[in-house]
PDB file of N, CA and C in Angstrom:
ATOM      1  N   UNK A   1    -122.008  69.996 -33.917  1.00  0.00           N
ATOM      2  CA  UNK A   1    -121.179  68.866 -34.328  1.00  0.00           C
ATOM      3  C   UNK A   1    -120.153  69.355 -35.339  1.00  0.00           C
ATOM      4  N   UNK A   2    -118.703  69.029 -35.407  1.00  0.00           N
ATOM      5  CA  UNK A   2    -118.019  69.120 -35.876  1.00  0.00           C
ATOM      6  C   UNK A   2    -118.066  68.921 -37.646  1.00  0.00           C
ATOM      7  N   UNK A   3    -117.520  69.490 -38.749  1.00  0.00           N
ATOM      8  CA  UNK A   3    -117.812  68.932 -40.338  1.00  0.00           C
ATOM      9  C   UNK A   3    -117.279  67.919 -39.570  1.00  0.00           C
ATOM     10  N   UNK A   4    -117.329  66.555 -40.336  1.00  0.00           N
ATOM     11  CA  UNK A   4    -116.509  65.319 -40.884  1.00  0.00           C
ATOM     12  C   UNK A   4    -115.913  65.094 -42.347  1.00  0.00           C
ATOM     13  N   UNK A   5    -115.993  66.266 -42.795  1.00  0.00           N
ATOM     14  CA  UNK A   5    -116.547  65.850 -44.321  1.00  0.00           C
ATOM     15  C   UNK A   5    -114.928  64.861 -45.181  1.00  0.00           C
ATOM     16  N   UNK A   6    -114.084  65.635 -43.852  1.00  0.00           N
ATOM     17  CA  UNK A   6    -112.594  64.961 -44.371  1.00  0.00           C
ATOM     18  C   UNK A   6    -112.592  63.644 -43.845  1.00  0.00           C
ATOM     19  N   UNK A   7    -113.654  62.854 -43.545  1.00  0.00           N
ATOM     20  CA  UNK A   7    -113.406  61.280 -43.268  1.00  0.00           C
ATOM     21  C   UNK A   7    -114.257  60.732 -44.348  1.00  0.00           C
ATOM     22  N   UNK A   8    -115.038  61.562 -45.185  1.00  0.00           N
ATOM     23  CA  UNK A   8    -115.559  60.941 -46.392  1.00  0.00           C
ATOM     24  C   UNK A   8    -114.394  61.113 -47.422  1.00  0.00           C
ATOM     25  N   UNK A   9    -113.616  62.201 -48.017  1.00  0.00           N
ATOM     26  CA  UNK A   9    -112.451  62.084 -48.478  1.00  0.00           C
ATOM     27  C   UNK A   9    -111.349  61.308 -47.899  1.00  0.00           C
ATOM     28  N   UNK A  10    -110.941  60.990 -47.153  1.00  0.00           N
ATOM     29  CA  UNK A  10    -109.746  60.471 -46.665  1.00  0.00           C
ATOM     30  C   UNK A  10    -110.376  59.612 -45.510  1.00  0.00           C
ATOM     31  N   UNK A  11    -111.187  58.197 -45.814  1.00  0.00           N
ATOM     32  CA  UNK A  11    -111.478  57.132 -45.343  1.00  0.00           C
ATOM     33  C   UNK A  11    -110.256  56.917 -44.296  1.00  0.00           C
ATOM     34  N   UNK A  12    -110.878  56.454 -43.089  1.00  0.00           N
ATOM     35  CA  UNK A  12    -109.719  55.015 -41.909  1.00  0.00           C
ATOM     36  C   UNK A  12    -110.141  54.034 -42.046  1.00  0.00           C
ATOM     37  N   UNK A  13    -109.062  52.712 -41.824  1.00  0.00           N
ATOM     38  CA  UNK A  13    -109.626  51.716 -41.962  1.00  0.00           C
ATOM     39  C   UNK A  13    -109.655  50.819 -40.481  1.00  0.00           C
ATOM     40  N   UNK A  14    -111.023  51.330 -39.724  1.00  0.00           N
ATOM     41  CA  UNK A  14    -111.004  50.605 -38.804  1.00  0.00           C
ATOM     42  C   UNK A  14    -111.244  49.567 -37.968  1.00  0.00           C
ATOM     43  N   UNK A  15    -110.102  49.282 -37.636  1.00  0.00           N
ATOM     44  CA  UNK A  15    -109.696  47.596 -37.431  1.00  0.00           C
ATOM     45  C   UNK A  15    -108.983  46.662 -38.512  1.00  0.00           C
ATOM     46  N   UNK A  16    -108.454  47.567 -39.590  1.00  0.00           N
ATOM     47  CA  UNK A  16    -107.686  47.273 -40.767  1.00  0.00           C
ATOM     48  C   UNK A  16    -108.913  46.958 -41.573  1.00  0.00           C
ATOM     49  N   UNK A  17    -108.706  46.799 -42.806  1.00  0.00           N
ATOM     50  CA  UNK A  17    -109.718  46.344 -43.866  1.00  0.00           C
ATOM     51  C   UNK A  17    -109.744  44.975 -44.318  1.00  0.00           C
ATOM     52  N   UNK A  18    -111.132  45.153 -43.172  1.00  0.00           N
ATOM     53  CA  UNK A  18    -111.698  43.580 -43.099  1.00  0.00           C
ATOM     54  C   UNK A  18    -112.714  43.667 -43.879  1.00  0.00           C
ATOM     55  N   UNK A  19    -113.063  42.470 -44.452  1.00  0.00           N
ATOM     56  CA  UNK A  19    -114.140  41.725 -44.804  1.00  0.00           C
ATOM     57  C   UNK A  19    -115.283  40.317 -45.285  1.00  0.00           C
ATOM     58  N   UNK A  20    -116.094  40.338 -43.987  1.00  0.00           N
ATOM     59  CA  UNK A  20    -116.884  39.015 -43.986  1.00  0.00           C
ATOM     60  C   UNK A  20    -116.514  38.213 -45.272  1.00  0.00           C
ATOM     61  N   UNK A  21    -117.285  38.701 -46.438  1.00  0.00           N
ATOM     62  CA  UNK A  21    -117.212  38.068 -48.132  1.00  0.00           C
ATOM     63  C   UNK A  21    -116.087  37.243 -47.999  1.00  0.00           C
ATOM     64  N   UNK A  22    -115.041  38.735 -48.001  1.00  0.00           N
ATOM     65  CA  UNK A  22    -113.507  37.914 -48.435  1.00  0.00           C
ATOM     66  C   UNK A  22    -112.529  36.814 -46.805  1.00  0.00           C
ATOM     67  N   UNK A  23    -113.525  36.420 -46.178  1.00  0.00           N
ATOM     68  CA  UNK A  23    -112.916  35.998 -45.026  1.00  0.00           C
ATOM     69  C   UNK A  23    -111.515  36.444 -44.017  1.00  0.00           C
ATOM     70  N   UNK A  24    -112.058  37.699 -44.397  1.00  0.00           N
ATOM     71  CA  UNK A  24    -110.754  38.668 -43.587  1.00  0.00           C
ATOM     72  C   UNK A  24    -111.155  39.122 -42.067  1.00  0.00           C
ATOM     73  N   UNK A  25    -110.438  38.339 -41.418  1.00  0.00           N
ATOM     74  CA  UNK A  25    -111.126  39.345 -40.172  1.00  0.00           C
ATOM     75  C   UNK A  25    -110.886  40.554 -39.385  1.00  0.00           C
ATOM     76  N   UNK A  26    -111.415  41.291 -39.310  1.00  0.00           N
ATOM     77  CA  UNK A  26    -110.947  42.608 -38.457  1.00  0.00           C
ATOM     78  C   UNK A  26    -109.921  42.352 -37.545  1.00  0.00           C
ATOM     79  N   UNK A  27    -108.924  43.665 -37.348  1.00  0.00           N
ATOM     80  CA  UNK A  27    -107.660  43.216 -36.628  1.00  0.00           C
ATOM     81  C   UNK A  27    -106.602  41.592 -36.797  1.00  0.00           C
ATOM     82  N   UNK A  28    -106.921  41.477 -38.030  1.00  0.00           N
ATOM     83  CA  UNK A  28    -105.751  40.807 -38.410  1.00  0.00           C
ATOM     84  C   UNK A  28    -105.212  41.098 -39.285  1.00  0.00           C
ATOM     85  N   UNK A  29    -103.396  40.253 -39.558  1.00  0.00           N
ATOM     86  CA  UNK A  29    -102.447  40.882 -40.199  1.00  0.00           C
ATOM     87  C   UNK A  29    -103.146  40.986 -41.579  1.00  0.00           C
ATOM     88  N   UNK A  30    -104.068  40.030 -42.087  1.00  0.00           N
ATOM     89  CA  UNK A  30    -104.549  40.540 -43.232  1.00  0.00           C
ATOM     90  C   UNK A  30    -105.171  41.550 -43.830  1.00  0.00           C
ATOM     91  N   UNK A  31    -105.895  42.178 -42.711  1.00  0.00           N
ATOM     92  CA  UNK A  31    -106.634  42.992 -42.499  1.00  0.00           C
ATOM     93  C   UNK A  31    -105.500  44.522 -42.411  1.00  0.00           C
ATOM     94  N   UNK A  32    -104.801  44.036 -41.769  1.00  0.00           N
ATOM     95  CA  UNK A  32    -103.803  45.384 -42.227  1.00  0.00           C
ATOM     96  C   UNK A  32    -103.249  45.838 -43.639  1.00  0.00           C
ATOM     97  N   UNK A  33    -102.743  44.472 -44.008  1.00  0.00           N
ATOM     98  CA  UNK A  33    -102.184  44.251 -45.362  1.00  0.00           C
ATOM     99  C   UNK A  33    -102.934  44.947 -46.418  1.00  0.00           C
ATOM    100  N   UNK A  34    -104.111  44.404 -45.998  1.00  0.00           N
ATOM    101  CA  UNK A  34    -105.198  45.214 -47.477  1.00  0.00           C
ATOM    102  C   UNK A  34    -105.322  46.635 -47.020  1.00  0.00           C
ATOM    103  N   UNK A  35    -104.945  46.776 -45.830  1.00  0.00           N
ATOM    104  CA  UNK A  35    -105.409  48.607 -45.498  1.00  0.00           C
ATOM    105  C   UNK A  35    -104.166  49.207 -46.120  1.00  0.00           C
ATOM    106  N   UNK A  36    -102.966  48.463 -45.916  1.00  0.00           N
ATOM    107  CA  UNK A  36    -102.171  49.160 -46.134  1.00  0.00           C
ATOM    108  C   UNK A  36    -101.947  49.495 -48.066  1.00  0.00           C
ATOM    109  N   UNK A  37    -101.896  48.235 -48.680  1.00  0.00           N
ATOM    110  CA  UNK A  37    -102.090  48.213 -50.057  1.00  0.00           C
ATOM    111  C   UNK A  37    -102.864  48.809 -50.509  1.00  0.00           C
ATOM    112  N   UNK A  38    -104.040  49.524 -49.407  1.00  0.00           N
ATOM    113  CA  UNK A  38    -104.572  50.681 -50.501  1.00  0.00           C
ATOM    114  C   UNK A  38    -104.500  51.979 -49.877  1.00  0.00           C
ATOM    115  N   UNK A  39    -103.285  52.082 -49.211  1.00  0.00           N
ATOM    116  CA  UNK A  39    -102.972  53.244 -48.410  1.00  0.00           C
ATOM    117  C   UNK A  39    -103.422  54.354 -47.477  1.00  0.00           C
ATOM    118  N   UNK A  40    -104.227  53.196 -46.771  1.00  0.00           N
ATOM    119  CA  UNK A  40    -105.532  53.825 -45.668  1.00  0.00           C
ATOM    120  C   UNK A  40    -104.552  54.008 -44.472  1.00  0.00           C
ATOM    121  N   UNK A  41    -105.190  55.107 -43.910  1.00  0.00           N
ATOM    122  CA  UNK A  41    -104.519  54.631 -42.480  1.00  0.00           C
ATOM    123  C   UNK A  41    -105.490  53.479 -41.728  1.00  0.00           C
ATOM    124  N   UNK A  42    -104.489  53.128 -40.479  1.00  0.00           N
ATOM    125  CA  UNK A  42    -105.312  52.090 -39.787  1.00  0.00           C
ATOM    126  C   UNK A  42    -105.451  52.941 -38.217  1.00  0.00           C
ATOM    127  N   UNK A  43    -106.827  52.602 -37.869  1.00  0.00           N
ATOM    128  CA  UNK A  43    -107.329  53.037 -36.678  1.00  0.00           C
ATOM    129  C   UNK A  43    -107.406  51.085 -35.913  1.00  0.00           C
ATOM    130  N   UNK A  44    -106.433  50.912 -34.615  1.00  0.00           N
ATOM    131  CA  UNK A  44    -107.293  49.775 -34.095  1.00  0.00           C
ATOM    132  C   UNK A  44    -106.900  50.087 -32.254  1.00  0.00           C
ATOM    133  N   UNK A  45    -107.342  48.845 -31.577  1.00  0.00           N
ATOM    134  CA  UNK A  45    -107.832  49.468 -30.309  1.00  0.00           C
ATOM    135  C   UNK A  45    -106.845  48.775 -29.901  1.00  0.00           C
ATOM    136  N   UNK A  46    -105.840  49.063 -28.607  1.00  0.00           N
ATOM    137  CA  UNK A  46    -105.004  48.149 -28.279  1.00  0.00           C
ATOM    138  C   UNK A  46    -105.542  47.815 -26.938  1.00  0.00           C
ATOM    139  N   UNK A  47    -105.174  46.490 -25.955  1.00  0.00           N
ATOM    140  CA  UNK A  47    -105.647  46.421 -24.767  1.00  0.00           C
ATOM    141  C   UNK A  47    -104.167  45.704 -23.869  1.00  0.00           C
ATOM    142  N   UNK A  48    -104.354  46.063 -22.823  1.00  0.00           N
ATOM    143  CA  UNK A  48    -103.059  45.413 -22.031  1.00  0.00           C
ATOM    144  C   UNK A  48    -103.746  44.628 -21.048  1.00  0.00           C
ATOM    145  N   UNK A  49    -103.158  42.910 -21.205  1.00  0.00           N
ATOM    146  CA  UNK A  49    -104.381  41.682 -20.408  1.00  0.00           C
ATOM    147  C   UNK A  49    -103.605  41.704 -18.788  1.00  0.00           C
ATOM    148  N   UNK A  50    -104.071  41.458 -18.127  1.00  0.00           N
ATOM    149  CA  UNK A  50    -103.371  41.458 -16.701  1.00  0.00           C
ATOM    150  C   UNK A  50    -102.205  40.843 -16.467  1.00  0.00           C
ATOM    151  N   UNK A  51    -102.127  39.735 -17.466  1.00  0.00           N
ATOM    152  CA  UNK A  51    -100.633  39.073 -17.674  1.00  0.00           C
ATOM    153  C   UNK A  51     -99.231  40.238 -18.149  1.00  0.00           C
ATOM    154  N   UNK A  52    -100.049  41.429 -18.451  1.00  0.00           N
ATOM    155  CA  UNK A  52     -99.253  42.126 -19.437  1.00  0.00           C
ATOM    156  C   UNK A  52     -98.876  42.262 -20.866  1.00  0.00           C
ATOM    157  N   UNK A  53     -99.787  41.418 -21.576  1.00  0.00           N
ATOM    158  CA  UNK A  53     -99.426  40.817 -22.894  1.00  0.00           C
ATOM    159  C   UNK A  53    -100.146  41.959 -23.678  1.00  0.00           C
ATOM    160  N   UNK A  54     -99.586  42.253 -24.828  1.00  0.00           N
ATOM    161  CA  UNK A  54    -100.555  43.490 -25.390  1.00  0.00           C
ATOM    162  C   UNK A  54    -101.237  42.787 -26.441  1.00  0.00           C
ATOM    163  N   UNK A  55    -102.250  42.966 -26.757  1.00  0.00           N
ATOM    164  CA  UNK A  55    -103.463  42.188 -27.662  1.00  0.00           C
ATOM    165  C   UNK A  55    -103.896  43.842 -28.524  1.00  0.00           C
ATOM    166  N   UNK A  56    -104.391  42.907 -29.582  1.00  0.00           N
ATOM    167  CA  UNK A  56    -105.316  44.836 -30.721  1.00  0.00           C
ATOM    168  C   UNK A  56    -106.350  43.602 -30.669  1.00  0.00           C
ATOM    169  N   UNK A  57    -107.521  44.908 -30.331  1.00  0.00           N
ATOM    170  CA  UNK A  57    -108.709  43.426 -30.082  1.00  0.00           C
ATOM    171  C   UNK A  57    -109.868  45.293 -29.700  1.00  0.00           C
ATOM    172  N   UNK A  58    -110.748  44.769 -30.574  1.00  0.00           N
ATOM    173  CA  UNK A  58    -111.771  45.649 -30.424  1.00  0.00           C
ATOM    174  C   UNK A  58    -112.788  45.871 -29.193  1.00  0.00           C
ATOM    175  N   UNK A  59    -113.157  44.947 -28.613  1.00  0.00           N
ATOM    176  CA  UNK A  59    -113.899  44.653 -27.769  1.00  0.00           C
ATOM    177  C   UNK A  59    -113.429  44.415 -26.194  1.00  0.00           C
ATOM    178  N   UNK A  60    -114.473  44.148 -25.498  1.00  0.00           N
ATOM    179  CA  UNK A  60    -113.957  44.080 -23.828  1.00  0.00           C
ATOM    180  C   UNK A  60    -113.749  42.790 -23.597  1.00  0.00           C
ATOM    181  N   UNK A  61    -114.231  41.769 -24.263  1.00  0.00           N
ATOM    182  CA  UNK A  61    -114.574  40.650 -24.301  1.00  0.00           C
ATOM    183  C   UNK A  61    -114.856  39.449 -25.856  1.00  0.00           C
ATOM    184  N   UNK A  62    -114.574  38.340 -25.409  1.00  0.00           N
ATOM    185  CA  UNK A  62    -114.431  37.290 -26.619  1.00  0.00           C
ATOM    186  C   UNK A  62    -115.514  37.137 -27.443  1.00  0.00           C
ATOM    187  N   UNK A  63    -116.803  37.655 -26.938  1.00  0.00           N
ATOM    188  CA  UNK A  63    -118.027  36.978 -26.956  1.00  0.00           C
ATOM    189  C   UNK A  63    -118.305  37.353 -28.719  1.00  0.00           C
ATOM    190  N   UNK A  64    -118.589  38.284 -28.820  1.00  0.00           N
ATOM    191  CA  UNK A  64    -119.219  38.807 -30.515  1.00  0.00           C
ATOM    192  C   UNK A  64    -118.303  38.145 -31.310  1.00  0.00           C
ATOM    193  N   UNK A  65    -116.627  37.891 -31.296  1.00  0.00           N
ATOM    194  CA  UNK A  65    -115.921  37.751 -32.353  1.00  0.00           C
ATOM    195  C   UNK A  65    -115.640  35.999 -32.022  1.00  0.00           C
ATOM    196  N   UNK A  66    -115.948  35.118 -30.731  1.00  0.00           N
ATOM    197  CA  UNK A  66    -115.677  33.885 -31.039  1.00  0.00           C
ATOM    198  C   UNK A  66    -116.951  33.362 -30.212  1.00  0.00           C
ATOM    199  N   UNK A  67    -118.153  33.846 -29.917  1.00  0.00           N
ATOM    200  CA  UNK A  67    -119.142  32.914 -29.304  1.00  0.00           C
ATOM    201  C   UNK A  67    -118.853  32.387 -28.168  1.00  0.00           C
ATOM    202  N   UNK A  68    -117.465  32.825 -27.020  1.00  0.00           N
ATOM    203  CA  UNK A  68    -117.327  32.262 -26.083  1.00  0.00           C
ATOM    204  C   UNK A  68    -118.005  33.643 -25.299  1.00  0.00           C
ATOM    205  N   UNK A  69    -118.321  33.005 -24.012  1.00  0.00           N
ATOM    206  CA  UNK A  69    -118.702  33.975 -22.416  1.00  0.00           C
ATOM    207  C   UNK A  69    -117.811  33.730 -21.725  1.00  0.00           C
TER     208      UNK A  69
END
């Protein structure tokens, strides 16, 4: 396995810096905002929907982040 040891020095913030507490949710503009104000980079996932529309959305599906199937 590769060191990592430079992702304990030089943190990503992935999916921007979210957090439950502070009602921030992952992959939103807020969530960037605070990554960026503390000068993280941002790691997030982009997806292209069949309509063509581009979405940053972690997952394959709605289910974990809104309880829909």
């Amino acid at each position: 396995m590769k060191n990592l040891e430079f992702l304990r020095k030089n943190p990503i913030a992935h999916r921007g810096l979210w957090n439950k507490k502070e009602e921030i949710p992952e992959n939103s503009i807020p969530a960037f905002e605070k990554a960026l104000q503390g000068n993280y980079p941002i790691e997030i996932d982009v997806h292209l929907l069949v309509d063509g529309t581009v979405v940053v959305f972690h997952d394959d599906n709605l289910n974990r982040m809104t309880r829909i199937e």
